[in-house]
N, C-alpha and C. Protein backbone atom coordinates (compact mmCIF):
# COMPACT_ATOMS: atom_id res chain seq x y z
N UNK A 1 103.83 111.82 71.25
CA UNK A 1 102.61 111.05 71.19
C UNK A 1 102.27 110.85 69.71
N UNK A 2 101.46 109.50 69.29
CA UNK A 2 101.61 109.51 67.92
C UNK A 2 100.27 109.99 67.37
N UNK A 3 100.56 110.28 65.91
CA UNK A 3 99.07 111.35 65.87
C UNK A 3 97.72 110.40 66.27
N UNK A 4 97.39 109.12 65.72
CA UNK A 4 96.77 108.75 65.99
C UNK A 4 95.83 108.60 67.48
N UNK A 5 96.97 109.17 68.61
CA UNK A 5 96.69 108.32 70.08
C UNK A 5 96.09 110.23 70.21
N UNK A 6 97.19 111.30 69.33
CA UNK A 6 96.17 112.50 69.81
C UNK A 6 94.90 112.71 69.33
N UNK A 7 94.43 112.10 68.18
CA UNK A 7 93.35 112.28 68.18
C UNK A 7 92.18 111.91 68.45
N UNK A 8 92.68 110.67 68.91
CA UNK A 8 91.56 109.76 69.93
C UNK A 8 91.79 110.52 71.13
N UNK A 9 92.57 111.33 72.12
CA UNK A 9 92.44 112.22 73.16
C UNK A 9 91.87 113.39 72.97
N UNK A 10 92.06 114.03 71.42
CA UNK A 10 91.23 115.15 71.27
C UNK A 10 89.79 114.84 70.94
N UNK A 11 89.35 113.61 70.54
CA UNK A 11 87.92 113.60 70.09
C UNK A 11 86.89 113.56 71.75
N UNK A 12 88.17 112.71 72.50
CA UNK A 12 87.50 112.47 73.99
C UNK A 12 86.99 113.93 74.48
N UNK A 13 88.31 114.60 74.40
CA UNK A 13 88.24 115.72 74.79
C UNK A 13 87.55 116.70 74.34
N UNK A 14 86.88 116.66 73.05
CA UNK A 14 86.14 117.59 72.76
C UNK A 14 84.39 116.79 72.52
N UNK A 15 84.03 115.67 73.42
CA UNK A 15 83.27 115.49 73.29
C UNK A 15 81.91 115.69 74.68
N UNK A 16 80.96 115.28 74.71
CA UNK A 16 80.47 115.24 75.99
C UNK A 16 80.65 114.34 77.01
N UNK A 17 81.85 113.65 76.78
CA UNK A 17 82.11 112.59 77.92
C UNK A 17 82.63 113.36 79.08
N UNK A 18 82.02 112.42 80.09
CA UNK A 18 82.68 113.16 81.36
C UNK A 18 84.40 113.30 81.33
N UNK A 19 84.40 114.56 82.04
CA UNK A 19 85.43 114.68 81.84
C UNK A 19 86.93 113.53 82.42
N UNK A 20 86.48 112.65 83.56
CA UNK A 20 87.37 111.82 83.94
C UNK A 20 87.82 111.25 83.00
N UNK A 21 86.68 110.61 81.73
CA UNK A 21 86.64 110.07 81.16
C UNK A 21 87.81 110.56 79.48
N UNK A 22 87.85 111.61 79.59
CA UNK A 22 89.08 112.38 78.66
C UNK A 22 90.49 112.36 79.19
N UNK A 23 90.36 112.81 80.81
CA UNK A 23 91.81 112.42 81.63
C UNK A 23 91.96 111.27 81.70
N UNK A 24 91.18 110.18 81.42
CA UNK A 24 92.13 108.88 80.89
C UNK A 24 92.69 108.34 79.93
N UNK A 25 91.52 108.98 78.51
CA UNK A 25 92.36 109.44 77.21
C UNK A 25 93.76 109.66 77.19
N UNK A 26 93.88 110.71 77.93
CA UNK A 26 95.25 111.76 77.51
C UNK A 26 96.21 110.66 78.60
N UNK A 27 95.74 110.42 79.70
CA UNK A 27 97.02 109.39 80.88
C UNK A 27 97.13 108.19 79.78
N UNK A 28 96.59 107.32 79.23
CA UNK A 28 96.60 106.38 78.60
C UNK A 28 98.14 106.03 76.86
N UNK A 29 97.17 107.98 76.47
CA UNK A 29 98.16 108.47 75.56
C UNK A 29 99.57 108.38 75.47
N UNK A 30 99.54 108.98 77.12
CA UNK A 30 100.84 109.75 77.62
C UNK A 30 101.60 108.60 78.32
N UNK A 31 101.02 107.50 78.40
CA UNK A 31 101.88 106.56 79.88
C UNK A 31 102.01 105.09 78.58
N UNK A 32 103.23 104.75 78.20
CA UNK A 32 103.75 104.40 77.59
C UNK A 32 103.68 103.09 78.68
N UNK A 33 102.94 101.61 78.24
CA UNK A 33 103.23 99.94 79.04
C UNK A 33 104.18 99.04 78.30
N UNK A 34 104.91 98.74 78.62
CA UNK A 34 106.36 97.91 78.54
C UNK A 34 105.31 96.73 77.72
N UNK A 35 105.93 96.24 76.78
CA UNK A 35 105.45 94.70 76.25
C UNK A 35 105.50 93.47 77.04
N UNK A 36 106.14 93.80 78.07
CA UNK A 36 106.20 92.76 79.28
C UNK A 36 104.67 92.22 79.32
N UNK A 37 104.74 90.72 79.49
CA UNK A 37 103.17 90.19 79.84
C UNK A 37 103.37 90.20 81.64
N UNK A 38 102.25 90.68 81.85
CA UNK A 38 101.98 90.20 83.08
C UNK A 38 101.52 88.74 83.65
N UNK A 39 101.72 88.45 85.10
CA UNK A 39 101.26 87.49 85.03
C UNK A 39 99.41 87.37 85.85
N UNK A 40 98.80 86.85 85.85
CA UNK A 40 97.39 86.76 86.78
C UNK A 40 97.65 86.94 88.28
N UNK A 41 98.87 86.47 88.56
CA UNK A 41 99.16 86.45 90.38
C UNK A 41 99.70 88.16 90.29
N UNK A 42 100.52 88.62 89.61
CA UNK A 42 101.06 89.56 89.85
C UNK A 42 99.90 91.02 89.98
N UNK A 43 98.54 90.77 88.75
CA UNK A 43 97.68 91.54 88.66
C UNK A 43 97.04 91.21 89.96
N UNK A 44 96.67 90.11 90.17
CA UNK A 44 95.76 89.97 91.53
C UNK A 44 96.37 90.24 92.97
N UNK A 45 97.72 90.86 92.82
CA UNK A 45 98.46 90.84 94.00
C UNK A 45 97.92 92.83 93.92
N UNK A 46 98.07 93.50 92.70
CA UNK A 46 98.18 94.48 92.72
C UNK A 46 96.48 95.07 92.92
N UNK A 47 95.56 94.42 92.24
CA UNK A 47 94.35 94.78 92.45
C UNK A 47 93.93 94.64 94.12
N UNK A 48 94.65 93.88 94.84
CA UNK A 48 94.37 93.69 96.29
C UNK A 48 95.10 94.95 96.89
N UNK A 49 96.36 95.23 96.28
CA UNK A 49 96.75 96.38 97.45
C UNK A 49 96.51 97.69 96.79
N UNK A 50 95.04 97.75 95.75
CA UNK A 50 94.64 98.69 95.11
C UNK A 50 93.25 98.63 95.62
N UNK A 51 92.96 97.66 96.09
CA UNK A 51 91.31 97.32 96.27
C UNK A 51 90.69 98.24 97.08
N UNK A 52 89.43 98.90 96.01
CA UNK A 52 88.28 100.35 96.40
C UNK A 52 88.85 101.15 96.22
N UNK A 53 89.30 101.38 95.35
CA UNK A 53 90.28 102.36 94.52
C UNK A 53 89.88 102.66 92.83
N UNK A 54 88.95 101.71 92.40
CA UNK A 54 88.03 102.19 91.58
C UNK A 54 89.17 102.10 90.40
N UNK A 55 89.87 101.12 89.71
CA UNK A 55 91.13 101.08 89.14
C UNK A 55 90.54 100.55 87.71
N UNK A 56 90.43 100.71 86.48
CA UNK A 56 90.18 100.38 84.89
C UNK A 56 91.22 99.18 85.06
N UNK A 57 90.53 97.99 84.13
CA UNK A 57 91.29 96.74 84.32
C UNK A 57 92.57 96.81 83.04
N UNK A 58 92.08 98.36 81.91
CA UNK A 58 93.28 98.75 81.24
C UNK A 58 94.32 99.99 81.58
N UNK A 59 93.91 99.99 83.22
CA UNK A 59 94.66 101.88 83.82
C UNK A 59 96.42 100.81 83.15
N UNK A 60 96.95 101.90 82.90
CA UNK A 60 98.72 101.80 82.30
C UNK A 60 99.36 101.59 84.02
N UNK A 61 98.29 102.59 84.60
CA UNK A 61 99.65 102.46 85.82
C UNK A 61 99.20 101.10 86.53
N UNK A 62 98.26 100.51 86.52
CA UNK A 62 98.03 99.04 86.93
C UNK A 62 98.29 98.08 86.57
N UNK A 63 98.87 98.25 84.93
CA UNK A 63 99.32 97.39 84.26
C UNK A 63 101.11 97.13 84.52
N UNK A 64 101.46 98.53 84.43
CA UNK A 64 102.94 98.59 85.08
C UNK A 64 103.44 98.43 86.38
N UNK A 65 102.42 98.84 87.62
CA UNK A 65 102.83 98.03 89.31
C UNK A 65 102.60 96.79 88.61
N UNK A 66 102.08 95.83 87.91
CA UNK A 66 102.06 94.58 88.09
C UNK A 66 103.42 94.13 87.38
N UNK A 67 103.76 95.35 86.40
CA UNK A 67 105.21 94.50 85.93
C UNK A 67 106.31 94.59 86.63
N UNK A 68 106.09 96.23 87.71
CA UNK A 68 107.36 96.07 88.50
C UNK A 68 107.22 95.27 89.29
N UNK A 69 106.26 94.75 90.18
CA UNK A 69 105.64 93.96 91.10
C UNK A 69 106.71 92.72 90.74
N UNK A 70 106.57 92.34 89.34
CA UNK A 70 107.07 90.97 89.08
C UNK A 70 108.51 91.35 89.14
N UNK A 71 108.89 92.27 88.69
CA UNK A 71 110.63 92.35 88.43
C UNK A 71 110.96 92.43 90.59
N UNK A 72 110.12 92.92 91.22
CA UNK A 72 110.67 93.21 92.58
C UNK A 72 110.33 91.86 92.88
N UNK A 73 109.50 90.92 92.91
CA UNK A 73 109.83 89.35 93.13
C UNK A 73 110.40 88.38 92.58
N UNK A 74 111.36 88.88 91.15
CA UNK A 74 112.34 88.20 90.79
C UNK A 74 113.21 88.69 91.50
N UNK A 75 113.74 89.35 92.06
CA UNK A 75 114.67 90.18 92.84
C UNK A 75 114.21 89.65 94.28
N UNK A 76 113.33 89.66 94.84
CA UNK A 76 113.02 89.34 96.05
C UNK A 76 112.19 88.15 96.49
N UNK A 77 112.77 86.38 95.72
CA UNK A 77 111.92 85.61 95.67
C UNK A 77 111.61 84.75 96.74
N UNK A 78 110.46 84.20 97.12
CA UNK A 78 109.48 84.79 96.90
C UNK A 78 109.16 86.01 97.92
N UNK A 79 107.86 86.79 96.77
CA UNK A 79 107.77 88.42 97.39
C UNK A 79 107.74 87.93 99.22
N UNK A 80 108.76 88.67 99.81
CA UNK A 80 108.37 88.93 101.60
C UNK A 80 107.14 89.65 101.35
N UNK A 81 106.71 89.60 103.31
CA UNK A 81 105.84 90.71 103.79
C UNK A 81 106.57 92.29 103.69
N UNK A 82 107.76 92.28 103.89
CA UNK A 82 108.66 93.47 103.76
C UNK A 82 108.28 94.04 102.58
N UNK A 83 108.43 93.39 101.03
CA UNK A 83 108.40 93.76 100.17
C UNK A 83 106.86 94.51 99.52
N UNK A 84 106.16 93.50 100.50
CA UNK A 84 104.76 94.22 99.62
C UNK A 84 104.10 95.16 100.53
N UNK A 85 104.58 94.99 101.94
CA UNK A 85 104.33 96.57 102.81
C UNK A 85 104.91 97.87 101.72
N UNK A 86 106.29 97.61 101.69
CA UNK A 86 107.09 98.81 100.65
C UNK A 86 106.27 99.21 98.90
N UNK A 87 105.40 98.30 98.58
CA UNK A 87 104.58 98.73 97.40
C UNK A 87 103.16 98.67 97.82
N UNK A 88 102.73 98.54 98.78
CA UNK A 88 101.48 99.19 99.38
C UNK A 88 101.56 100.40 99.87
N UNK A 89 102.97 100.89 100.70
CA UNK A 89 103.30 102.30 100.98
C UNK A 89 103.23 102.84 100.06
N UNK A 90 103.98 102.85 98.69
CA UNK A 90 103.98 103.59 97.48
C UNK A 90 102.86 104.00 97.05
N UNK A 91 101.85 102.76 97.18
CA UNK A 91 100.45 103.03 96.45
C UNK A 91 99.64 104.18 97.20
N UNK A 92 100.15 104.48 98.62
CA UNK A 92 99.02 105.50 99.72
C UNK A 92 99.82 106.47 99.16
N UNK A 93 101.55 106.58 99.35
CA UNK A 93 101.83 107.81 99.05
C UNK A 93 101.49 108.46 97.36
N UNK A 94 101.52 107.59 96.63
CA UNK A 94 100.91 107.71 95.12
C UNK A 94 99.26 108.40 95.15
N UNK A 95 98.64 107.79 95.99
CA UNK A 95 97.30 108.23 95.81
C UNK A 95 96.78 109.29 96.90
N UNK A 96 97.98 110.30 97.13
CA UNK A 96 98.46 111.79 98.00
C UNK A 96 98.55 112.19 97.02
N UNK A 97 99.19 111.91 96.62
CA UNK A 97 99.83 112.56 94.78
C UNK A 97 99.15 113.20 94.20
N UNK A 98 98.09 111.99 93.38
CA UNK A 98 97.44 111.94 93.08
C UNK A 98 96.01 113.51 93.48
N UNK A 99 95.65 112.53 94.83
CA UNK A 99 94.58 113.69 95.29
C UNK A 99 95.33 115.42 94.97
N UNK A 100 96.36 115.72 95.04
CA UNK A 100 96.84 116.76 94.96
C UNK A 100 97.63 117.44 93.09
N UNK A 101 97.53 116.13 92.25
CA UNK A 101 97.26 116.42 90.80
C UNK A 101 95.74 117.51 90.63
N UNK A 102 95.01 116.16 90.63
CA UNK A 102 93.51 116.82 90.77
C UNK A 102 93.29 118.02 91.33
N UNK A 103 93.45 118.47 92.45
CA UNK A 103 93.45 119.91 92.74
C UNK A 103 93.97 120.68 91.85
N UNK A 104 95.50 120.44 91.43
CA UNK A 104 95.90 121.69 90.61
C UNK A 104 94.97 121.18 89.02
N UNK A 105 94.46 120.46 88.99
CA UNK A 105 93.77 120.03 87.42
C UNK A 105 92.54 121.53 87.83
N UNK A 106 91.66 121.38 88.63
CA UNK A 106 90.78 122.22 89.10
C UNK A 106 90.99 123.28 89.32
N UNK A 107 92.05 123.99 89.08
CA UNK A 107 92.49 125.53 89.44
C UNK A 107 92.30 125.91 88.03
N UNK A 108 92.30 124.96 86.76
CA UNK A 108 92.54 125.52 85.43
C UNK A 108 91.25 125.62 85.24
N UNK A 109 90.78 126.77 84.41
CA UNK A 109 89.63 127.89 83.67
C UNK A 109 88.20 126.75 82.98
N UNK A 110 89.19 125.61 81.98
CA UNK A 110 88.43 125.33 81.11
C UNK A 110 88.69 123.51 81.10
N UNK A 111 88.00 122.84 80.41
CA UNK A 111 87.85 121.34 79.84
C UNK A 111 89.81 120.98 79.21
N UNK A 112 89.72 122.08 78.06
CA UNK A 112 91.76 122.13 77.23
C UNK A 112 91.96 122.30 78.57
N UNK A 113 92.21 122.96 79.17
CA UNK A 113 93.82 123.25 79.89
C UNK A 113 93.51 122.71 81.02
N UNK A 114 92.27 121.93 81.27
CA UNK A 114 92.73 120.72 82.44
C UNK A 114 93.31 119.60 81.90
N UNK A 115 92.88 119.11 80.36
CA UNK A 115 93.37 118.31 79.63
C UNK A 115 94.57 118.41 79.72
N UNK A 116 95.04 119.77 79.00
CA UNK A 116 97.06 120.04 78.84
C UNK A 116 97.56 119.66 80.65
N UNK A 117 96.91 120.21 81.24
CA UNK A 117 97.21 120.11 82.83
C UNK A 117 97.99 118.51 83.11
N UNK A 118 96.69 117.62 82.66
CA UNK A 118 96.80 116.00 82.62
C UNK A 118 97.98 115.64 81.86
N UNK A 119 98.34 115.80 80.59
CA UNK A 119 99.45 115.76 79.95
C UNK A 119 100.87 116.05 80.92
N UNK A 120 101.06 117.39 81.00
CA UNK A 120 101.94 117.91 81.58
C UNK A 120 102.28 117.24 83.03
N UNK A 121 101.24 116.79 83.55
CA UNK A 121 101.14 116.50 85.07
C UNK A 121 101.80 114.95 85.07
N UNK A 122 101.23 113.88 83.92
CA UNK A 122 101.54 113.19 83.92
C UNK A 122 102.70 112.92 83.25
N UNK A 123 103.86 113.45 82.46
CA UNK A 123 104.60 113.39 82.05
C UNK A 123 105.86 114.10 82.99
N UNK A 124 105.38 114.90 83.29
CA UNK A 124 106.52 115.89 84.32
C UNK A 124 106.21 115.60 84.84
N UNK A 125 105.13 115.45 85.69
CA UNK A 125 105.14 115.19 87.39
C UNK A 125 105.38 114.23 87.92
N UNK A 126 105.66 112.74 86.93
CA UNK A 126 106.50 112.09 87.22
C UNK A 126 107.50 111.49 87.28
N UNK A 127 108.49 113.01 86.54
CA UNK A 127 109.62 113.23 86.75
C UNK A 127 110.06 114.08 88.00
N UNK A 128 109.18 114.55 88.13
CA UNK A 128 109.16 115.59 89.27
C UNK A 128 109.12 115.18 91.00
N UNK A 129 108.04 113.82 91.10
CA UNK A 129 108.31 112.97 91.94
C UNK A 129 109.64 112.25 91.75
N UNK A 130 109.79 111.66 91.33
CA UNK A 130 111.14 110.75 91.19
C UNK A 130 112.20 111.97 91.65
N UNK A 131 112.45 112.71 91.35
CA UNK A 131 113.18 113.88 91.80
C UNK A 131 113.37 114.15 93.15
N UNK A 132 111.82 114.83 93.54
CA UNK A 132 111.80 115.04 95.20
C UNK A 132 112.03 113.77 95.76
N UNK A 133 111.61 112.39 95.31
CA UNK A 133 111.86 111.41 95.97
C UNK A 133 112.97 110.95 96.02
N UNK A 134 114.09 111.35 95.63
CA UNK A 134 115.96 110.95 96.22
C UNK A 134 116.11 112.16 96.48
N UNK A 135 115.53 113.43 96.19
CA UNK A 135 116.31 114.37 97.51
C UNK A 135 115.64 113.62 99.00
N UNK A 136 114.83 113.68 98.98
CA UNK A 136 113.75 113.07 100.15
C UNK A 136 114.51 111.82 101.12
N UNK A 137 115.44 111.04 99.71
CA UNK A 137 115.77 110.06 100.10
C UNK A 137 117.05 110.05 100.83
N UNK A 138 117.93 111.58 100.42
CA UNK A 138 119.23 111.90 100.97
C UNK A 138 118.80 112.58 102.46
N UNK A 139 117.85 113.02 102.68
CA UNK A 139 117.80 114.07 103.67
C UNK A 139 117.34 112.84 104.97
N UNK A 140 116.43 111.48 104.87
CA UNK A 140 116.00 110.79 105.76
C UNK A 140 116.99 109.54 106.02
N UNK A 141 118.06 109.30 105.15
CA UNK A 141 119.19 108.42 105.11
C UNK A 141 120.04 109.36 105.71
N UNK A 142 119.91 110.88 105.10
CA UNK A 142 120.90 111.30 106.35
C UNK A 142 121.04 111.68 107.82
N UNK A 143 119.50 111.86 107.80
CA UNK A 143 119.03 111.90 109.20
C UNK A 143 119.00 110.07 109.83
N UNK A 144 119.02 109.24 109.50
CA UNK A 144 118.48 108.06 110.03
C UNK A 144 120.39 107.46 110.25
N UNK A 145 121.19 107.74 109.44
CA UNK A 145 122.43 106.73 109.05
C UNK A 145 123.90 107.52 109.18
N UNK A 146 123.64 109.12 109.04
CA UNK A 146 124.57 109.94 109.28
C UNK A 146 125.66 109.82 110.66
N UNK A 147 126.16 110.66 110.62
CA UNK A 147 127.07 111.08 111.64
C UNK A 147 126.59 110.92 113.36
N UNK A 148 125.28 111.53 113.44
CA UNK A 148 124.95 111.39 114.34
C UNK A 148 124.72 109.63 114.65
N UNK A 149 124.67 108.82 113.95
CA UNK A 149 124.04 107.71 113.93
C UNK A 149 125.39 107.03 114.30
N UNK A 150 126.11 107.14 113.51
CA UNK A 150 127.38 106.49 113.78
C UNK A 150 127.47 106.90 115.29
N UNK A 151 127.93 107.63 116.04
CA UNK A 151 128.43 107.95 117.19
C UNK A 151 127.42 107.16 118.08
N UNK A 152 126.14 107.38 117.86
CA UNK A 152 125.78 106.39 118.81
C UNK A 152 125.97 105.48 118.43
N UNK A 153 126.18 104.58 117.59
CA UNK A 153 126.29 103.03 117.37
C UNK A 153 127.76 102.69 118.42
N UNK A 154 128.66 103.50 118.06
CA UNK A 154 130.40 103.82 118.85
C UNK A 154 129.97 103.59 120.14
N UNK A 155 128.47 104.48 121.01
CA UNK A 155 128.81 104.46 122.61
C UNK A 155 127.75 103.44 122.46
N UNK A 156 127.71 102.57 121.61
CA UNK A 156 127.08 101.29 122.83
C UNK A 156 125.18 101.30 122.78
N UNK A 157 124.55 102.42 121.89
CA UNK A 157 123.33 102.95 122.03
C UNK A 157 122.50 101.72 120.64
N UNK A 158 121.58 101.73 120.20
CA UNK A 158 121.02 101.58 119.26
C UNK A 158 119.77 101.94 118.59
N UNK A 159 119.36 101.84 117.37
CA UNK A 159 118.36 102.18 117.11
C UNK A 159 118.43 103.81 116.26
N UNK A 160 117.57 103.76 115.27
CA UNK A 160 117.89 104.78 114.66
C UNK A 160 117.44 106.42 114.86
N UNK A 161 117.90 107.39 114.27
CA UNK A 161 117.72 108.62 114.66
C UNK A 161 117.81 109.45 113.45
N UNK A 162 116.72 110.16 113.64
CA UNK A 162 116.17 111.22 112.80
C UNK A 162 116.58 112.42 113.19
């Protein structure tokens, strides 16, 4: 992080702002946005499958669903219903996540080490998702596509199996 961006997180942080208001400091710090411009459809696609979700029109991670948003409808043109069910799912399972960051933020003592918490959480923990999420991804591809799957496809059956 460059000194500048820590000390605009430490002044947050050591000031009387609410504290949400410091954990966006430090997420802001910490969450690095691609120079990619977005486009207005792509933001307004994402603010809809974000909508009452209470989202900063500068959150990083709103700025970046809108850039993957665009790279998954250059890839998938134009976006299907398929496609934006699959990044509306992301966004519920993201904001599980989420609710369950916050808890472990709240187990820590003080204002610092929910701060460091935020850092850590947001830097590892979403390495840490990405992680569980292809083991996750081997264990339900192997339950859905495996061995067992094949054999029924062989007698004539269909439809998948877990």
């Amino acid at each position: 992080m460059p000194i500048s961006k820590a000390k605009s997180v430490l002044a947050v942080n050591d000031s009387d702002e609410p504290i949400f208001r410091a954990f966006g400091a430090v997420q802001r710090a910490v969450s690095p946005v691609a120079a990619t411009k977005v486009t207005a459809s792509a933001l307004a696609e994402i603010d809809r499958i974000l909508a009452g979700r209470r989202i900063a029109p500068d959150n990083p991670g709103r700025i970046e669903a809108a850039q993957i948003f665009m790279a998954i409808g250059a890839a998938d043109s134009p976006m299907t219903p398929v496609g934006l069910a699959w990044i509306g799912a992301y966004a519920e399972a993201a904001l599980e996540v989420a609710k369950v960051d916050v808890d472990n933020i709240d187990l820590r003592p003080d204002r610092e080490s929910k701060a460091e918490m935020v850092v850590a959480g947001t830097v590892l923990g979403d390495r840490l998702f990405g992680a569980f999420r292809r083991a996750a991804g081997e264990r339900v591809s192997r339950g859905r596509y495996g061995a067992t799957h094949r054999a029924t496809r062989r007698a004539g059956h269909g439809g998948p199996t877990e």
